[in-house]
N, C-alpha and C. Protein backbone atom coordinates (compact mmCIF):
# COMPACT_ATOMS: atom_id res chain seq x y z
N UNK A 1 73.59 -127.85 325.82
CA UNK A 1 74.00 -126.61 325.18
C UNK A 1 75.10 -125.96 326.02
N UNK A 2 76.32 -125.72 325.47
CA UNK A 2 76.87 -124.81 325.99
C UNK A 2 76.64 -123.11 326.47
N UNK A 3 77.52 -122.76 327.59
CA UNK A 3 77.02 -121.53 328.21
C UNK A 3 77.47 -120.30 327.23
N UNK A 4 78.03 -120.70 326.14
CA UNK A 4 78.34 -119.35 325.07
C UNK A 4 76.99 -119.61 324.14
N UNK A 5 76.76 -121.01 323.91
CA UNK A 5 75.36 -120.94 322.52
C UNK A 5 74.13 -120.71 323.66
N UNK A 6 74.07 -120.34 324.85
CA UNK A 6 72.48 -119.72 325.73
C UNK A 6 72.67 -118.44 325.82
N UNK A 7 74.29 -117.83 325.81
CA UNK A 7 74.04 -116.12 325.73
C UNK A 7 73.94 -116.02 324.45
N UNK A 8 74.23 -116.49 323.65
CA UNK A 8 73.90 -116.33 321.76
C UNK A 8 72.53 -116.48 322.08
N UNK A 9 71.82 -117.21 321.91
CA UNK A 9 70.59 -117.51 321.57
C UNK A 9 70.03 -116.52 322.50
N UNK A 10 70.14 -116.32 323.72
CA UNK A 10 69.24 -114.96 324.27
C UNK A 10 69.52 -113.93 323.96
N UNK A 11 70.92 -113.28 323.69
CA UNK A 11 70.82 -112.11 323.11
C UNK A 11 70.42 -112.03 321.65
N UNK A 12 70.15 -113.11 320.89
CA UNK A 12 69.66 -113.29 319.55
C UNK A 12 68.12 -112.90 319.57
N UNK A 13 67.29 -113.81 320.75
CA UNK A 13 65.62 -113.47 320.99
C UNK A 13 65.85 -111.84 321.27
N UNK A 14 66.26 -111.38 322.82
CA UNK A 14 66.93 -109.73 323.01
C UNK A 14 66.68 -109.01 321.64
N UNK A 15 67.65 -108.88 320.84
CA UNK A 15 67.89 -108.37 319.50
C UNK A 15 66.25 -108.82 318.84
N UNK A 16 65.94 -109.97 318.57
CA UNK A 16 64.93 -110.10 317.59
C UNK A 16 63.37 -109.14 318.31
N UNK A 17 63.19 -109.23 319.84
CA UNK A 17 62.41 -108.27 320.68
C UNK A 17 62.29 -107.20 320.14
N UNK A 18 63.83 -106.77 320.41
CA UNK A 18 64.21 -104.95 320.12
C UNK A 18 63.57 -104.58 318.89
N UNK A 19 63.89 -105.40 317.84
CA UNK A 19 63.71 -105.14 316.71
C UNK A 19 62.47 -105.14 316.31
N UNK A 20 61.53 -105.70 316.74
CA UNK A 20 59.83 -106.01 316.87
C UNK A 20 59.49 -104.77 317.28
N UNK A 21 59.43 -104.41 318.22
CA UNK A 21 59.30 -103.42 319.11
C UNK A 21 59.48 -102.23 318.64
N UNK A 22 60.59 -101.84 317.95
CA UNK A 22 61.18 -100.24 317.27
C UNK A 22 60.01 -100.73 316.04
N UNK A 23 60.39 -101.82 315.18
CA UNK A 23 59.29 -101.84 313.51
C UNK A 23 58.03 -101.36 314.23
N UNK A 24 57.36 -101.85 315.34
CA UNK A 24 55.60 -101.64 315.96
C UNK A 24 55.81 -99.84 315.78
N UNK A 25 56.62 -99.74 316.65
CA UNK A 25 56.62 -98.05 317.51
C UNK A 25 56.73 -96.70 315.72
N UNK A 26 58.10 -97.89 315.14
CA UNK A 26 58.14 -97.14 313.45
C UNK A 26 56.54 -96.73 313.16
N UNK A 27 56.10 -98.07 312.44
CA UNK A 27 54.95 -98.10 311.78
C UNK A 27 53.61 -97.38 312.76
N UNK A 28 53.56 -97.03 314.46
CA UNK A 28 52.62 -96.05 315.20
C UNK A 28 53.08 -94.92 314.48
N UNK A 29 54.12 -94.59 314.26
CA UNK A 29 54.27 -93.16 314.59
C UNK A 29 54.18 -92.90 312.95
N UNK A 30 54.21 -93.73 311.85
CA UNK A 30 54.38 -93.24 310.51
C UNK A 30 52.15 -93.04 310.11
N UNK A 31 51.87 -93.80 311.38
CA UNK A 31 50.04 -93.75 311.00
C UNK A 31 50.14 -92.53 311.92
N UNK A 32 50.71 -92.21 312.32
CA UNK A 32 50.22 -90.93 313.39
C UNK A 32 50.71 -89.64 312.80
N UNK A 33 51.85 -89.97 312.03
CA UNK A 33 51.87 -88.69 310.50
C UNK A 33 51.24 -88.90 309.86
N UNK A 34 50.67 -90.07 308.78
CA UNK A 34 49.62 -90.06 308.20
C UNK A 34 48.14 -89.44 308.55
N UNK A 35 47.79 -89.30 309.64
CA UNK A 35 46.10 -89.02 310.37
C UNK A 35 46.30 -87.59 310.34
N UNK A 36 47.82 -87.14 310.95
CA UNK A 36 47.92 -85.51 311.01
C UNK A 36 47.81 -85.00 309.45
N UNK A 37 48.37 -85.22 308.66
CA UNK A 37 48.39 -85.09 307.64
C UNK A 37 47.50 -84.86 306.59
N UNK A 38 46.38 -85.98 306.97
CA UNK A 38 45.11 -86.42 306.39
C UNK A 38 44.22 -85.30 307.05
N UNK A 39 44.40 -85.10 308.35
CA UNK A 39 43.55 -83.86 309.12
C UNK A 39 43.89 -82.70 308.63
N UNK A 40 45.14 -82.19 308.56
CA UNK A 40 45.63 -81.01 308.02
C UNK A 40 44.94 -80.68 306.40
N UNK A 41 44.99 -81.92 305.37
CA UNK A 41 44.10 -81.92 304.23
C UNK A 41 42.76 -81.44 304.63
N UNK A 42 42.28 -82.17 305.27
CA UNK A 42 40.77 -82.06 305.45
C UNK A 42 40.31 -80.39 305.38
N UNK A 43 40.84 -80.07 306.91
CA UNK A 43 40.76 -78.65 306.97
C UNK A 43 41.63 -77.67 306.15
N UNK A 44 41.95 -77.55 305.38
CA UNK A 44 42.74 -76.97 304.78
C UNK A 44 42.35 -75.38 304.13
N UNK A 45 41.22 -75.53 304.09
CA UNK A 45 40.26 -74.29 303.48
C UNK A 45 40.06 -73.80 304.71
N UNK A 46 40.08 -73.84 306.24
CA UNK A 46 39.94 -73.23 306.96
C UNK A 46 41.52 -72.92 307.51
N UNK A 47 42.69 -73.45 307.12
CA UNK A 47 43.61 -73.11 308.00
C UNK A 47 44.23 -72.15 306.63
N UNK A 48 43.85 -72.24 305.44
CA UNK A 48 44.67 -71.41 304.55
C UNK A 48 44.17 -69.66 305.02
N UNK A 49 42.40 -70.04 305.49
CA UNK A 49 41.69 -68.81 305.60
C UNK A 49 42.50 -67.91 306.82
N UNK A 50 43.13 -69.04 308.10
CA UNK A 50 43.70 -68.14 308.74
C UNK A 50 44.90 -67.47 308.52
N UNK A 51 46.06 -68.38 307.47
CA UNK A 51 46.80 -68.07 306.85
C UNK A 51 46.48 -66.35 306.14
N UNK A 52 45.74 -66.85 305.68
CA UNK A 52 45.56 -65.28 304.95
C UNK A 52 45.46 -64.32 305.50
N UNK A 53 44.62 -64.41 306.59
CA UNK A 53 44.46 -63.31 307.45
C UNK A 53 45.42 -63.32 309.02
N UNK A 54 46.50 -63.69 308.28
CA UNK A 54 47.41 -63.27 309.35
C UNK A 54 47.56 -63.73 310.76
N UNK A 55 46.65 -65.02 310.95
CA UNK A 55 46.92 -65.14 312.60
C UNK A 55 47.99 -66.22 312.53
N UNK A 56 49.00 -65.92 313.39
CA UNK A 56 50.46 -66.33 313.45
C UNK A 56 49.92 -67.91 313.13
N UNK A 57 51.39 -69.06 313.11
CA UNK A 57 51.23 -70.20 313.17
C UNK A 57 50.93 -71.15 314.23
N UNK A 58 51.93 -70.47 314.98
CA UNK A 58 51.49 -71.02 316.52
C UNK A 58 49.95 -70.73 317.64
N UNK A 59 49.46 -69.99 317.17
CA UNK A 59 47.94 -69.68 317.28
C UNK A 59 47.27 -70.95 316.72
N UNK A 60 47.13 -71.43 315.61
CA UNK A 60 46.69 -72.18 314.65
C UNK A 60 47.08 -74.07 315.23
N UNK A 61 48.21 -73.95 315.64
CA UNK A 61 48.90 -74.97 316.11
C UNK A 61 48.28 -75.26 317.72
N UNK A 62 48.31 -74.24 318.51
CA UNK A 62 47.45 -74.29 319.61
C UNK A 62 45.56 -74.69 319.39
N UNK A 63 45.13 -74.20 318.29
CA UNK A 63 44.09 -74.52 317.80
C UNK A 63 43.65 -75.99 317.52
N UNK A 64 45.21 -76.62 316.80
CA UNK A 64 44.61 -77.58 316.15
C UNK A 64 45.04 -78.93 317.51
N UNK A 65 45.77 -78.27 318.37
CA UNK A 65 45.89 -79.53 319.40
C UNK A 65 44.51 -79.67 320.33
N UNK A 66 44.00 -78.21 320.41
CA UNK A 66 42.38 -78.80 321.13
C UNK A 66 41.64 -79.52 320.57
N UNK A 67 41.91 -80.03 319.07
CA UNK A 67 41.19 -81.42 318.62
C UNK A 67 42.31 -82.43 317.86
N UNK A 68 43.23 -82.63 318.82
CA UNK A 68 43.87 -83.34 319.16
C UNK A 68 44.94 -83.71 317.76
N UNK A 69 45.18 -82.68 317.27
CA UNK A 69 46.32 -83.01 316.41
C UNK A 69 47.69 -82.15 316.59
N UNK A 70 48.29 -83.02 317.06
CA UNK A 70 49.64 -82.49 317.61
C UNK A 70 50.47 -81.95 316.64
N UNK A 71 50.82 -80.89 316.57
CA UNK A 71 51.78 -80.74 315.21
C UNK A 71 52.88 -79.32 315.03
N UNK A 72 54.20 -79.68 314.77
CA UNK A 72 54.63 -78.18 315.03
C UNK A 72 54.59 -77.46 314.16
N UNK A 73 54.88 -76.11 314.20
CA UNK A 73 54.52 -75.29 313.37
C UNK A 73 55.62 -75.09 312.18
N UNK A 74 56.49 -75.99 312.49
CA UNK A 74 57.50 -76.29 310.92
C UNK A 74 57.12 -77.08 310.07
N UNK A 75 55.98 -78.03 310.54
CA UNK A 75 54.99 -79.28 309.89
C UNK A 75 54.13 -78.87 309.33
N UNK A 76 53.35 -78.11 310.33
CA UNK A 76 52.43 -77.14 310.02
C UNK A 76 52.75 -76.57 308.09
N UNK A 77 53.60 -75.94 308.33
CA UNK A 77 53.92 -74.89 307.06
C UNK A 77 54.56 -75.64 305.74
N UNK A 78 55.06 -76.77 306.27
CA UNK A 78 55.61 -77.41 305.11
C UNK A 78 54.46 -78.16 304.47
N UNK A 79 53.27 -78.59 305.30
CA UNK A 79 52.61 -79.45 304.78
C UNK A 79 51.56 -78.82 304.08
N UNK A 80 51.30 -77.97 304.29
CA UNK A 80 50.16 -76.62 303.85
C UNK A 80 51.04 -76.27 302.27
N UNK A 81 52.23 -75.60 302.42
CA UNK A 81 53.16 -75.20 301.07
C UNK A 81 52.98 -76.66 300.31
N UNK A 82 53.04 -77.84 300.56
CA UNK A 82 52.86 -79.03 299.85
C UNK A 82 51.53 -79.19 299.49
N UNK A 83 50.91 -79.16 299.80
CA UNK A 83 48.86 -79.33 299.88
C UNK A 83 49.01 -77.82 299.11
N UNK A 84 49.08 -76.80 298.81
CA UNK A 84 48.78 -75.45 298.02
C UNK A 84 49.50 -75.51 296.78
N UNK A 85 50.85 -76.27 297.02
CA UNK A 85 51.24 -76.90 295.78
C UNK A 85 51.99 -75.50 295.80
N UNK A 86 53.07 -74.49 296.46
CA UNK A 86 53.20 -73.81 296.70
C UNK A 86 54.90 -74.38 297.54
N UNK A 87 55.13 -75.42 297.47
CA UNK A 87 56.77 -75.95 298.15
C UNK A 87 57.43 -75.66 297.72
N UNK A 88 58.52 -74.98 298.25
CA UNK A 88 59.28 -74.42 297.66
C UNK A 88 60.69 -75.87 297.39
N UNK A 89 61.21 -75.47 296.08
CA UNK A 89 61.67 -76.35 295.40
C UNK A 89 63.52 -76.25 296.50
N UNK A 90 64.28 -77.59 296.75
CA UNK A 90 65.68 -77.42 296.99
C UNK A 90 66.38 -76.61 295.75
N UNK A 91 67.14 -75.84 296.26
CA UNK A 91 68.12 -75.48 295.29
C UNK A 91 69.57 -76.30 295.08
N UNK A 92 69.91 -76.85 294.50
CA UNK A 92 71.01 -77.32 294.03
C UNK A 92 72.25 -76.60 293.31
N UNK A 93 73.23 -76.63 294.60
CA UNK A 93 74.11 -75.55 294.03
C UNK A 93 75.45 -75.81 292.86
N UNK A 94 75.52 -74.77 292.38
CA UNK A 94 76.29 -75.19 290.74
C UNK A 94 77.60 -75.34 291.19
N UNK A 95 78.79 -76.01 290.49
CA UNK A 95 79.28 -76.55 290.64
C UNK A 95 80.91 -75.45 290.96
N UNK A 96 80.51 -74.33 290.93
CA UNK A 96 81.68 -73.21 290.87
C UNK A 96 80.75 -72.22 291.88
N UNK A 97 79.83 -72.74 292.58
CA UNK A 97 79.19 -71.69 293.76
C UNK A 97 80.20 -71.31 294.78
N UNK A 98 80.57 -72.71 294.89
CA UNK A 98 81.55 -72.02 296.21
C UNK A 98 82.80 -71.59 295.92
N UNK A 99 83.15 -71.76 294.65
CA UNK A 99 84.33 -71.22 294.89
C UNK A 99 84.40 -69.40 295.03
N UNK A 100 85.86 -69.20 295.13
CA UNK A 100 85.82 -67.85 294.98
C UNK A 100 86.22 -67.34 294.04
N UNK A 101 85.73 -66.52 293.31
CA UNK A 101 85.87 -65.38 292.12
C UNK A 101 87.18 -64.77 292.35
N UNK A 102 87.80 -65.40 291.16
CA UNK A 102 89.26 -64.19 291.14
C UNK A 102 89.44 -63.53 289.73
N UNK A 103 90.53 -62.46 290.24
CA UNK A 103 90.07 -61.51 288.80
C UNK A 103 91.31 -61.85 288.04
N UNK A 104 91.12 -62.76 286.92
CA UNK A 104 92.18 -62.98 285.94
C UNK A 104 92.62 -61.92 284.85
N UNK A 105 92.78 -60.89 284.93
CA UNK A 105 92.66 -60.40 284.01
C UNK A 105 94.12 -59.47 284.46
N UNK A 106 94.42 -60.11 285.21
CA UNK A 106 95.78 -59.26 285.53
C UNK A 106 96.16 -57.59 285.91
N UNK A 107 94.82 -56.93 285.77
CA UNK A 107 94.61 -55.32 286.24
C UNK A 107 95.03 -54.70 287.59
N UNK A 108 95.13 -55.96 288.53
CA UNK A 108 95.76 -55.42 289.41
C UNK A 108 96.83 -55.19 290.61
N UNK A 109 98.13 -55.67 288.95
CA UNK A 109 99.51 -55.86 289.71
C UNK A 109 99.80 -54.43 289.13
């Protein structure tokens, strides 16, 4: 074998590693949103209750890491508004939003 087809072929295994490695770490971290997620469901009647009564998010978030669900409080709120069925919808802006309004009407030459 030549010394250009042994750096091909090792940086080919290299690359095929890397790529193993990120898909494993992908698919940890997409079960580790799934479990938070699934936990956040579970309790949900108890975190809406604090919701209601006002104790901030980050209270709640400190709460929910002493049984071990890590989660920030932008996750927190989006996933609760999704689970209450309460998400607020994207707005999609019309097609003359940005422009600017001018006054055609000639009144003020």
């Amino acid at each position: 074998m030549s010394g250009k087809q042994e750096i091909t072929d090792e940086l080919s295994e290299k690359i095929g590693t890397t790529l193993k490695e990120f898909k494993d770490k992908w698919a940890e971290e997409q079960a580790k949103k799934r479990t938070i997620v699934s936990t956040l469901i579970e309790h949900k009647n108890i975190i809406n209750e604090m919701l209601e009564i006002k104790i901030p998010t980050k209270v709640i978030v400190e709460e929910l890491a002493k049984i071990n669900v890590k989660v920030s409080s932008t996750t927190l709120n989006s996933t609760m508004r999704s689970v209450n069925g309460t998400a607020k919808k994207k707005s999609v802006p019309t097609k003359n939003s940005n422009q600017k309004k001018h006054n055609t009407t000639g009144d003020d030459l």
